[in-house]
PDB file of N, CA and C in Angstrom:
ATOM      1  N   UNK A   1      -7.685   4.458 -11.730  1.00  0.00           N
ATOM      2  CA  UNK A   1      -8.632   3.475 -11.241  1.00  0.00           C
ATOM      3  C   UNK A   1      -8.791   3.665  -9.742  1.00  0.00           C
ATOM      4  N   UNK A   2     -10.208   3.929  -9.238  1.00  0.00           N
ATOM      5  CA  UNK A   2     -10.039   3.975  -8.197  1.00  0.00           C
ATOM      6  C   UNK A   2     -11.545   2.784  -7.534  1.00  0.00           C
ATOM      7  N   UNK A   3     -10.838   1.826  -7.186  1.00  0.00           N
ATOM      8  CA  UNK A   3     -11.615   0.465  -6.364  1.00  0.00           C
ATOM      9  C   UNK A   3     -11.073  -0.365  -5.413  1.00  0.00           C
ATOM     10  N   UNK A   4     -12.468  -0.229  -3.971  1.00  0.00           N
ATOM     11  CA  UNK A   4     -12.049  -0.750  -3.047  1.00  0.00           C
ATOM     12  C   UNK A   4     -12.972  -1.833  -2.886  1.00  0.00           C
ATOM     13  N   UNK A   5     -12.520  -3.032  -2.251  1.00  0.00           N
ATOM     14  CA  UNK A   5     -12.967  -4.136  -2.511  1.00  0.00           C
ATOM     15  C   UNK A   5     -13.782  -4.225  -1.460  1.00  0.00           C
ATOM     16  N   UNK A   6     -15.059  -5.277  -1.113  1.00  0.00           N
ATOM     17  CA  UNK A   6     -15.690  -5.217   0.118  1.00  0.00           C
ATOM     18  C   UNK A   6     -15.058  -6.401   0.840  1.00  0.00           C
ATOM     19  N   UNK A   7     -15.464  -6.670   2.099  1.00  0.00           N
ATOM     20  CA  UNK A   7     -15.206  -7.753   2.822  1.00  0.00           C
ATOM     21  C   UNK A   7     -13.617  -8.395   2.991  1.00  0.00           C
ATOM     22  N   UNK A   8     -13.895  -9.835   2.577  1.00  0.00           N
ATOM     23  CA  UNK A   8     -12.722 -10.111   2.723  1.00  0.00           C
ATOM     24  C   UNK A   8     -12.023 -10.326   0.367  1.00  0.00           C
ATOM     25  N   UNK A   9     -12.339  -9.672  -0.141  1.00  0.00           N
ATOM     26  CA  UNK A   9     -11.996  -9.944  -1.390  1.00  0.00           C
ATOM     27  C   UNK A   9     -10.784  -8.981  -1.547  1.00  0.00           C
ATOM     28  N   UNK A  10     -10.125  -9.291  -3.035  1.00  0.00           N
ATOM     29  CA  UNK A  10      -8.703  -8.926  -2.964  1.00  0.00           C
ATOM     30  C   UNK A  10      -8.957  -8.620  -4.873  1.00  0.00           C
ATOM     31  N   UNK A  11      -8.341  -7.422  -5.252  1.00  0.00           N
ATOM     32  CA  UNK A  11      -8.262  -7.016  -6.250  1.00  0.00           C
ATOM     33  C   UNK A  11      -6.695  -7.337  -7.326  1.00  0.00           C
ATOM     34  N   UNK A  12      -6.601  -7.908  -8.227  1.00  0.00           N
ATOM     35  CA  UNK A  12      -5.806  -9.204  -8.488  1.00  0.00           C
ATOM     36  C   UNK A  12      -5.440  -8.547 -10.169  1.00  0.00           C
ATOM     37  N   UNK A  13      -4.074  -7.991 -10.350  1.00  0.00           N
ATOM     38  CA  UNK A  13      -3.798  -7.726 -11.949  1.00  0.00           C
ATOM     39  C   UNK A  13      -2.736  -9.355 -12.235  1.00  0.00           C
ATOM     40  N   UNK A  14      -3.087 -10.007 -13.006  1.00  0.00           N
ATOM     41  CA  UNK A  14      -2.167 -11.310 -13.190  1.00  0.00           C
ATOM     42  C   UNK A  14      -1.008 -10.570 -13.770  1.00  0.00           C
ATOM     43  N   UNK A  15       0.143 -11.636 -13.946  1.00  0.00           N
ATOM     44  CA  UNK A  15       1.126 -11.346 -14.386  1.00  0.00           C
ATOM     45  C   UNK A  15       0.843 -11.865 -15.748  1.00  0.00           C
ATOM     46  N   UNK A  16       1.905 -10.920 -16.621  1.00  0.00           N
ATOM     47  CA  UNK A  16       1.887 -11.750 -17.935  1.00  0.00           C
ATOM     48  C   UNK A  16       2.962 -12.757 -18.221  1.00  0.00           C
ATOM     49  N   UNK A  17       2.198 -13.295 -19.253  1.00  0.00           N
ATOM     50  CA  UNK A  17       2.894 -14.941 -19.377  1.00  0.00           C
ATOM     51  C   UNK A  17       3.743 -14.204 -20.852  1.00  0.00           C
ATOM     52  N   UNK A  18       4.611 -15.625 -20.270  1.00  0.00           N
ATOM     53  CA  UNK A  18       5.864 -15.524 -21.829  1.00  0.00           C
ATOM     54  C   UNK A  18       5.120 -15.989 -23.083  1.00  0.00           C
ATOM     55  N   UNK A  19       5.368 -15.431 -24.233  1.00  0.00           N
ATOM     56  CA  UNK A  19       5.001 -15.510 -24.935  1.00  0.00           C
ATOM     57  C   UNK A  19       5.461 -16.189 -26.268  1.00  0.00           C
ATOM     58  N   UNK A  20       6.964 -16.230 -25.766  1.00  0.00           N
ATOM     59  CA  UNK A  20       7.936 -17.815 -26.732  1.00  0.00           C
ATOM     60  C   UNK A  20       8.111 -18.842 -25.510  1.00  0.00           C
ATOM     61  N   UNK A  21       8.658 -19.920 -26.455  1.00  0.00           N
ATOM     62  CA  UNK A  21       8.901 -21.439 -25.644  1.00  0.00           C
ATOM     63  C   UNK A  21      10.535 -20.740 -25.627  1.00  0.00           C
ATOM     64  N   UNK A  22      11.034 -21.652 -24.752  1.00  0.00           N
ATOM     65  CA  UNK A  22      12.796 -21.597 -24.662  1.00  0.00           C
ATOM     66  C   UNK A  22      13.241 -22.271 -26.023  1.00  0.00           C
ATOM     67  N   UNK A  23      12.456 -22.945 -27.287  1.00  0.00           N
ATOM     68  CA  UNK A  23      13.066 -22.827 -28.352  1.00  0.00           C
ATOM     69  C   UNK A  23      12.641 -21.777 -29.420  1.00  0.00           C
ATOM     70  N   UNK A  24      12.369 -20.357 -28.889  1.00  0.00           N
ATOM     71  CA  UNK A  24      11.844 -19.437 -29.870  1.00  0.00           C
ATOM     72  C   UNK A  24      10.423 -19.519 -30.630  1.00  0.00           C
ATOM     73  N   UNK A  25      10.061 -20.653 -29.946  1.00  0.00           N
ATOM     74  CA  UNK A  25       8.166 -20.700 -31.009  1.00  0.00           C
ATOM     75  C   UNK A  25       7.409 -19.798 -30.593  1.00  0.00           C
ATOM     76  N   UNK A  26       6.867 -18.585 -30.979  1.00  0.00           N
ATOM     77  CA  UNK A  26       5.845 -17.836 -30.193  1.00  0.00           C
ATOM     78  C   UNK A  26       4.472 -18.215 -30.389  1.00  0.00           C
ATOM     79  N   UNK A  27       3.766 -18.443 -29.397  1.00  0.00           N
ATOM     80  CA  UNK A  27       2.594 -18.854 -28.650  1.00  0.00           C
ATOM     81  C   UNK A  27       1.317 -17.842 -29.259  1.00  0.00           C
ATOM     82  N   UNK A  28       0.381 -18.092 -29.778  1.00  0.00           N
ATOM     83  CA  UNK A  28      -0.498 -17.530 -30.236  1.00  0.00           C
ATOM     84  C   UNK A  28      -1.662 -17.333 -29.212  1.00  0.00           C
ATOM     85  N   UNK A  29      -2.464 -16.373 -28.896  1.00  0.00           N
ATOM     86  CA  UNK A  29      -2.828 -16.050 -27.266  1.00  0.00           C
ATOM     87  C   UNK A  29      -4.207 -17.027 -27.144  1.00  0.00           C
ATOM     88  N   UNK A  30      -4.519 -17.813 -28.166  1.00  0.00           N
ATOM     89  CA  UNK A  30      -5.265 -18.576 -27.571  1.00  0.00           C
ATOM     90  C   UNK A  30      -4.980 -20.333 -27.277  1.00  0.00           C
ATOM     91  N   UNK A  31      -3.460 -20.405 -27.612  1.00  0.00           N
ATOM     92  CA  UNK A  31      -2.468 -21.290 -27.160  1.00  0.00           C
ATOM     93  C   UNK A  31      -2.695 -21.391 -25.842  1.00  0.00           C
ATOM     94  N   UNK A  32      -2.222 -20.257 -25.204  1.00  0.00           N
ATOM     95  CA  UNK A  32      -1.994 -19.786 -23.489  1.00  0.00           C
ATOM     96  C   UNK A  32      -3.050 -19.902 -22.423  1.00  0.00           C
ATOM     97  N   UNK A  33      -2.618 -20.278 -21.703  1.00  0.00           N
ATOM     98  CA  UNK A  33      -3.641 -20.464 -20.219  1.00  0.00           C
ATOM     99  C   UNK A  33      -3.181 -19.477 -19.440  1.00  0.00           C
ATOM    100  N   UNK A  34      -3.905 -18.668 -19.220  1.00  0.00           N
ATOM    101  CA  UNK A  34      -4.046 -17.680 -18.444  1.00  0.00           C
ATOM    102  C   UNK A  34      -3.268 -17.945 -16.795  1.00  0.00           C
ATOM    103  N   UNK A  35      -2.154 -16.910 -16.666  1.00  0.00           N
ATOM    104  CA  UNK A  35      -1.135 -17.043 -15.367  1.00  0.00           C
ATOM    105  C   UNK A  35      -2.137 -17.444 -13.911  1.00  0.00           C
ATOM    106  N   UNK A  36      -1.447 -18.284 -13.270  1.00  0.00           N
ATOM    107  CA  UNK A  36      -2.173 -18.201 -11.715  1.00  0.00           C
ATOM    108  C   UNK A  36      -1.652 -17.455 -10.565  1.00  0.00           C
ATOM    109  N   UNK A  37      -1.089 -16.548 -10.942  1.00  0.00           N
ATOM    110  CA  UNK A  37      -0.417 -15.814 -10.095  1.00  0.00           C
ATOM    111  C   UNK A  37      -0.395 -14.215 -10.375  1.00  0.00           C
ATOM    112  N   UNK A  38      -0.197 -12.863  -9.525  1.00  0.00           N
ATOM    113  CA  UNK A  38      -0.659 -11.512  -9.697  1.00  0.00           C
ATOM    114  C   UNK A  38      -0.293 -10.833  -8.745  1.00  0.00           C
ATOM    115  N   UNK A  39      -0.285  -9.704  -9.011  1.00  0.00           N
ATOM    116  CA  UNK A  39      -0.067  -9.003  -7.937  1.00  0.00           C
ATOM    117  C   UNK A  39      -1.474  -8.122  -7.546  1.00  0.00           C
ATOM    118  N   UNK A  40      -1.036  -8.186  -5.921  1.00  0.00           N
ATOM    119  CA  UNK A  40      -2.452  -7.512  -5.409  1.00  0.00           C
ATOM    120  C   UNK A  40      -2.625  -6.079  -5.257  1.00  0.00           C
ATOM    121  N   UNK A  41      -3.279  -5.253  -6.010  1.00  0.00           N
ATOM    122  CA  UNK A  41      -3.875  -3.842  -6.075  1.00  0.00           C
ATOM    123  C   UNK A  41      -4.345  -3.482  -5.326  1.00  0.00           C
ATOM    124  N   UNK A  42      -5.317  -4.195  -4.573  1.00  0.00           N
ATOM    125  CA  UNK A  42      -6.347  -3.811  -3.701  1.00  0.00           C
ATOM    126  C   UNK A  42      -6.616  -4.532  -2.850  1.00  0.00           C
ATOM    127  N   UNK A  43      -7.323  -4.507  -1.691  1.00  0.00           N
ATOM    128  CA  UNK A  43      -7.331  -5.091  -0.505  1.00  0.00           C
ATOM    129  C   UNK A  43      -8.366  -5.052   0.558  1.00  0.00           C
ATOM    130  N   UNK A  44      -9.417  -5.701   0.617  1.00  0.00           N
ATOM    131  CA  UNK A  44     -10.590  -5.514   1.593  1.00  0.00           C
ATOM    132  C   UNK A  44     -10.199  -5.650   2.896  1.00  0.00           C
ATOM    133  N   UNK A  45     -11.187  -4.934   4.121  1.00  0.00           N
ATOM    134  CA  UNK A  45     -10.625  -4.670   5.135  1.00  0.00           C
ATOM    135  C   UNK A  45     -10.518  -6.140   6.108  1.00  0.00           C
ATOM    136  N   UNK A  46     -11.294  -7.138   5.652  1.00  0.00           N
ATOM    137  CA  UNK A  46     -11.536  -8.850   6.273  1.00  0.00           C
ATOM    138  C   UNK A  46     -10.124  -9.391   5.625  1.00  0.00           C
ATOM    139  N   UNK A  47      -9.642  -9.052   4.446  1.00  0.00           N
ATOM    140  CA  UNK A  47      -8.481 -10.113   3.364  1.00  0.00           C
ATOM    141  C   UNK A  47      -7.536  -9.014   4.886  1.00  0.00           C
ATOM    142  N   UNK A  48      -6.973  -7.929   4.537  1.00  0.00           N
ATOM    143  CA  UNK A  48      -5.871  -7.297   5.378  1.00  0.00           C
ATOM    144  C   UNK A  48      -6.002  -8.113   6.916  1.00  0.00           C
ATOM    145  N   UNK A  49      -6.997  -8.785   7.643  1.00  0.00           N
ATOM    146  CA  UNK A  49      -6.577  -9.038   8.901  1.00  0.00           C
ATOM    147  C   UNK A  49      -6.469 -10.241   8.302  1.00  0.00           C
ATOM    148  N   UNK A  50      -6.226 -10.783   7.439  1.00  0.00           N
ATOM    149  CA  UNK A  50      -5.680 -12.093   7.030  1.00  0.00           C
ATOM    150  C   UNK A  50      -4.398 -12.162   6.878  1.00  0.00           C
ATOM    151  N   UNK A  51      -3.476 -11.221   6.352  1.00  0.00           N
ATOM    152  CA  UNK A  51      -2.215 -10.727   6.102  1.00  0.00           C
ATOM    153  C   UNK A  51      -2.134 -10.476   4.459  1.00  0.00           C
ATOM    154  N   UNK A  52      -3.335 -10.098   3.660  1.00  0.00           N
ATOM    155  CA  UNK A  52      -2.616 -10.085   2.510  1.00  0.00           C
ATOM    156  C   UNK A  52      -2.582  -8.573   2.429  1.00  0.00           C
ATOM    157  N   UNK A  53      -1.871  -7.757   1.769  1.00  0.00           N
ATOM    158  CA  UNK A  53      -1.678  -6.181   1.603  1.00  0.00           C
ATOM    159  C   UNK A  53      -1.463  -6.353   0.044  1.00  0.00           C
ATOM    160  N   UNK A  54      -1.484  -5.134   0.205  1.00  0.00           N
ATOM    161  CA  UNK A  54      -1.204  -4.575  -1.512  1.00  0.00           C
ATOM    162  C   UNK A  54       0.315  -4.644  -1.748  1.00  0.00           C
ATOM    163  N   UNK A  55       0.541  -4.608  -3.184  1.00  0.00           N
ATOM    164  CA  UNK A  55       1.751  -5.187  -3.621  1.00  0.00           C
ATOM    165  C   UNK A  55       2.672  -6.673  -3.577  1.00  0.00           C
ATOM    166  N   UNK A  56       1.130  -7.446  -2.633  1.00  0.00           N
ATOM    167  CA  UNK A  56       2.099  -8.656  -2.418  1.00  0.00           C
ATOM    168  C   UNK A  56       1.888  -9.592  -3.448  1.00  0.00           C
ATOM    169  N   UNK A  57       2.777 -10.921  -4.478  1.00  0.00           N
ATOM    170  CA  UNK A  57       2.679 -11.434  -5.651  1.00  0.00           C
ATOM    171  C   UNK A  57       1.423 -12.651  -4.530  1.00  0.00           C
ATOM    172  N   UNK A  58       0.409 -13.158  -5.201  1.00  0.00           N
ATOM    173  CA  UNK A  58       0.068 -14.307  -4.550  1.00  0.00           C
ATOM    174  C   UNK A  58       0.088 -15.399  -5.958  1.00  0.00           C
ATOM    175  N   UNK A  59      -0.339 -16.408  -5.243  1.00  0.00           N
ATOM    176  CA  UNK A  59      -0.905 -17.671  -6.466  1.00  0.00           C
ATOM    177  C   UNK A  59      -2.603 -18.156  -5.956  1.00  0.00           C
ATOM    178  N   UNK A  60      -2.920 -18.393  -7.211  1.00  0.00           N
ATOM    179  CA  UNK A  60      -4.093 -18.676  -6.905  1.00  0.00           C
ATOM    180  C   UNK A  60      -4.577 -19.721  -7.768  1.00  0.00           C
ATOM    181  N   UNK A  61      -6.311 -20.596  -7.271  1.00  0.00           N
ATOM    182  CA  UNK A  61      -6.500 -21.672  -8.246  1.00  0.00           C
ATOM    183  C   UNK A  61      -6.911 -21.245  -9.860  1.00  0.00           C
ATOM    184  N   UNK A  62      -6.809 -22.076 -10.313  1.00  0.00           N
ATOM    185  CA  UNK A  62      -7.140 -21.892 -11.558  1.00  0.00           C
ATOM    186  C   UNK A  62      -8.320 -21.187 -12.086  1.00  0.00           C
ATOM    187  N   UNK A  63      -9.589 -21.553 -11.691  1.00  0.00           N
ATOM    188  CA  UNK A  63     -10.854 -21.441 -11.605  1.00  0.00           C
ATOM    189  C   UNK A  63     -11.246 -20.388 -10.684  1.00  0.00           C
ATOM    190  N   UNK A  64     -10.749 -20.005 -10.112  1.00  0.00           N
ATOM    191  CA  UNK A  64     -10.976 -18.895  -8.610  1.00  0.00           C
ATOM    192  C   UNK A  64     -11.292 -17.562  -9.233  1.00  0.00           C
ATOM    193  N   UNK A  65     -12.220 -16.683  -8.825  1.00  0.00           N
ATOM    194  CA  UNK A  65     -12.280 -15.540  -8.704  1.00  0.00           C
ATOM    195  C   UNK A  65     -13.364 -15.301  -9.680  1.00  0.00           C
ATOM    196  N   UNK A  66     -13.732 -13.583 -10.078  1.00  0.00           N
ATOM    197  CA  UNK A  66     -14.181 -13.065 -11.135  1.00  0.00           C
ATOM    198  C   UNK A  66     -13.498 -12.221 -12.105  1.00  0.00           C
ATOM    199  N   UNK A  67     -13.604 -12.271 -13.261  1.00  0.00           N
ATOM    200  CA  UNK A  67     -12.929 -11.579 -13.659  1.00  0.00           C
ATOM    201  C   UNK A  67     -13.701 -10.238 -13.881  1.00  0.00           C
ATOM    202  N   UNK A  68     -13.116  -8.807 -13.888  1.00  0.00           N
ATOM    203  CA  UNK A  68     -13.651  -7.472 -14.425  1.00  0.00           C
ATOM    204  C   UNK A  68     -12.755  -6.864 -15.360  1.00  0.00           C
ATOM    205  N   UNK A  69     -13.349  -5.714 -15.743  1.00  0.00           N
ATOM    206  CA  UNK A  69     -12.991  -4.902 -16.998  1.00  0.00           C
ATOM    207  C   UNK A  69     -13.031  -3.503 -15.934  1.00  0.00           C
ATOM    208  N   UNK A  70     -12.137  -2.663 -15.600  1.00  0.00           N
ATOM    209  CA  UNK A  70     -11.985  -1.378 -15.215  1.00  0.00           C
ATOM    210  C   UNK A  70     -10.869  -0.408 -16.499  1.00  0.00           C
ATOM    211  N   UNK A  71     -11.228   0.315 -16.273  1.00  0.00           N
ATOM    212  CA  UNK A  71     -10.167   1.404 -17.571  1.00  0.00           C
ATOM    213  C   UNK A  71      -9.809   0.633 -18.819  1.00  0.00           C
ATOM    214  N   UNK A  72     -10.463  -0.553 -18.981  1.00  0.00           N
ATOM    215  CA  UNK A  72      -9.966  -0.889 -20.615  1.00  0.00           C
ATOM    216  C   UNK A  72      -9.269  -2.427 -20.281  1.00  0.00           C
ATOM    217  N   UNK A  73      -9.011  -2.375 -18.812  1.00  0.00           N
ATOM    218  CA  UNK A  73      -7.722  -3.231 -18.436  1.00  0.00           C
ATOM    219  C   UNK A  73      -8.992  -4.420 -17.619  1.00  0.00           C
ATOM    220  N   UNK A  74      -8.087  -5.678 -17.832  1.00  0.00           N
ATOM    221  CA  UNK A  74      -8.291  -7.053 -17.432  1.00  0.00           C
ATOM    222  C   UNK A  74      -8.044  -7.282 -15.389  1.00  0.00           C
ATOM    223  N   UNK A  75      -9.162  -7.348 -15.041  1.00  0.00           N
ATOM    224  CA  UNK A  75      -8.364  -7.901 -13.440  1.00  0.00           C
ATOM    225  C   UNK A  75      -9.091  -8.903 -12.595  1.00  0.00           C
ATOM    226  N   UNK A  76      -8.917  -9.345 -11.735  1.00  0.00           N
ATOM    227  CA  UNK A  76      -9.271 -10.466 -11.138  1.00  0.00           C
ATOM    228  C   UNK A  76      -9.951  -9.949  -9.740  1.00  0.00           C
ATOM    229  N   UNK A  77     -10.926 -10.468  -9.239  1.00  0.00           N
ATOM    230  CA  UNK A  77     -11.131 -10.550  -7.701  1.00  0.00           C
ATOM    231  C   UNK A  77     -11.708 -11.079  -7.638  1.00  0.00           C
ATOM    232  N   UNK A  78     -10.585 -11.703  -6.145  1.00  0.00           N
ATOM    233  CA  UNK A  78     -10.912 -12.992  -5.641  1.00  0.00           C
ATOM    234  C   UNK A  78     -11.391 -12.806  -4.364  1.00  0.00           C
ATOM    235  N   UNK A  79     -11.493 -14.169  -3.641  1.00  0.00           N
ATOM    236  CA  UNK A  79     -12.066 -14.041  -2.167  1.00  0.00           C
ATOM    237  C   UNK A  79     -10.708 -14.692  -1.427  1.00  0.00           C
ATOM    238  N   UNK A  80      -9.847 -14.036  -0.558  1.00  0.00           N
ATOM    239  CA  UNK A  80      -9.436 -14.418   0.389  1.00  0.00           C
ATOM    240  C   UNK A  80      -9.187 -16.120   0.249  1.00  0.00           C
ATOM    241  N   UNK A  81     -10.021 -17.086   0.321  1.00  0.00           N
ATOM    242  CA  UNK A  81     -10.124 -17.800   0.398  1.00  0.00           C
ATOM    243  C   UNK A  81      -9.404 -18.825  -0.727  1.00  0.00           C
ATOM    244  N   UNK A  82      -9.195 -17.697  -1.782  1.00  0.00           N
ATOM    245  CA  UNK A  82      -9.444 -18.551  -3.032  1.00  0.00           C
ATOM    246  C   UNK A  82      -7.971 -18.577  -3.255  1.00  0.00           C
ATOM    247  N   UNK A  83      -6.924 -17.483  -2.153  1.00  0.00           N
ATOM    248  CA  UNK A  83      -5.630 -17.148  -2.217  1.00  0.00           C
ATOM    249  C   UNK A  83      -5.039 -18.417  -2.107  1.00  0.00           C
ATOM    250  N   UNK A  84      -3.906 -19.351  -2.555  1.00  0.00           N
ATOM    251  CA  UNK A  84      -3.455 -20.169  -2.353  1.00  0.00           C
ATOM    252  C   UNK A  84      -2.175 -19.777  -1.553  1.00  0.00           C
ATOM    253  N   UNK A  85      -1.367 -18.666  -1.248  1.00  0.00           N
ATOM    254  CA  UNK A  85      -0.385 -18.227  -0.803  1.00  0.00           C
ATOM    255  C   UNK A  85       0.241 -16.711  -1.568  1.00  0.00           C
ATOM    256  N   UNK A  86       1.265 -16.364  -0.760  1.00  0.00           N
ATOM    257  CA  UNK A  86       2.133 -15.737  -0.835  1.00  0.00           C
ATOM    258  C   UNK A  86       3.688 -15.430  -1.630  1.00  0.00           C
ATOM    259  N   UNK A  87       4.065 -15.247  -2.952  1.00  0.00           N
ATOM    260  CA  UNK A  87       5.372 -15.558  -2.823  1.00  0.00           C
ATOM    261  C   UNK A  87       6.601 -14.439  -2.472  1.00  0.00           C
ATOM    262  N   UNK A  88       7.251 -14.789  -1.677  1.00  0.00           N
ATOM    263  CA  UNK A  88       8.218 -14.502  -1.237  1.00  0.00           C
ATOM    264  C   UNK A  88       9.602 -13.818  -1.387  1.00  0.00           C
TER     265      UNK A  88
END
């Protein structure tokens, strides 16, 4: 995959969610709400003087972003803005 984001937007693979409860029930995928949190792939040159870089986990709102389809695979980009933080 090769994509670079414009401006200040940020290229976003979510993490995946668990897929049993802590009593063994497994979750059928339209049970699940989609994770708010990801790690960042990609990085526009406006998001980097913000401080976000690639590889960093962020959280984000619920509703935020677009979603795309590249190589088969699911990803997110968002705007800078829509970043709720950093984790650590």
């Amino acid at each position: 995959m090769n994509f670079q984001p414009l401006a200040n937007r940020v290229l976003i693979e979510r993490e995946e969610e668990v897929t049993t409860t802590a009593s063994g029930i497994i979750l059928p995928d339209n049970a699940k709400e989609k994770p708010l949190q990801g790690k960042v792939l990609a990085v526009g040159p406006d998001a980097k003087e913000e401080g976000i870089s690639e590889g960093d986990i962020v959280v984000f709102g619920k509703y935020a972003g677009n979603e795309i389809t590249l190589d088969n695979k699911e990803y997110l980009i968002l705007n800078s803005d829509d970043i709720l933080g950093i984790l650590k």
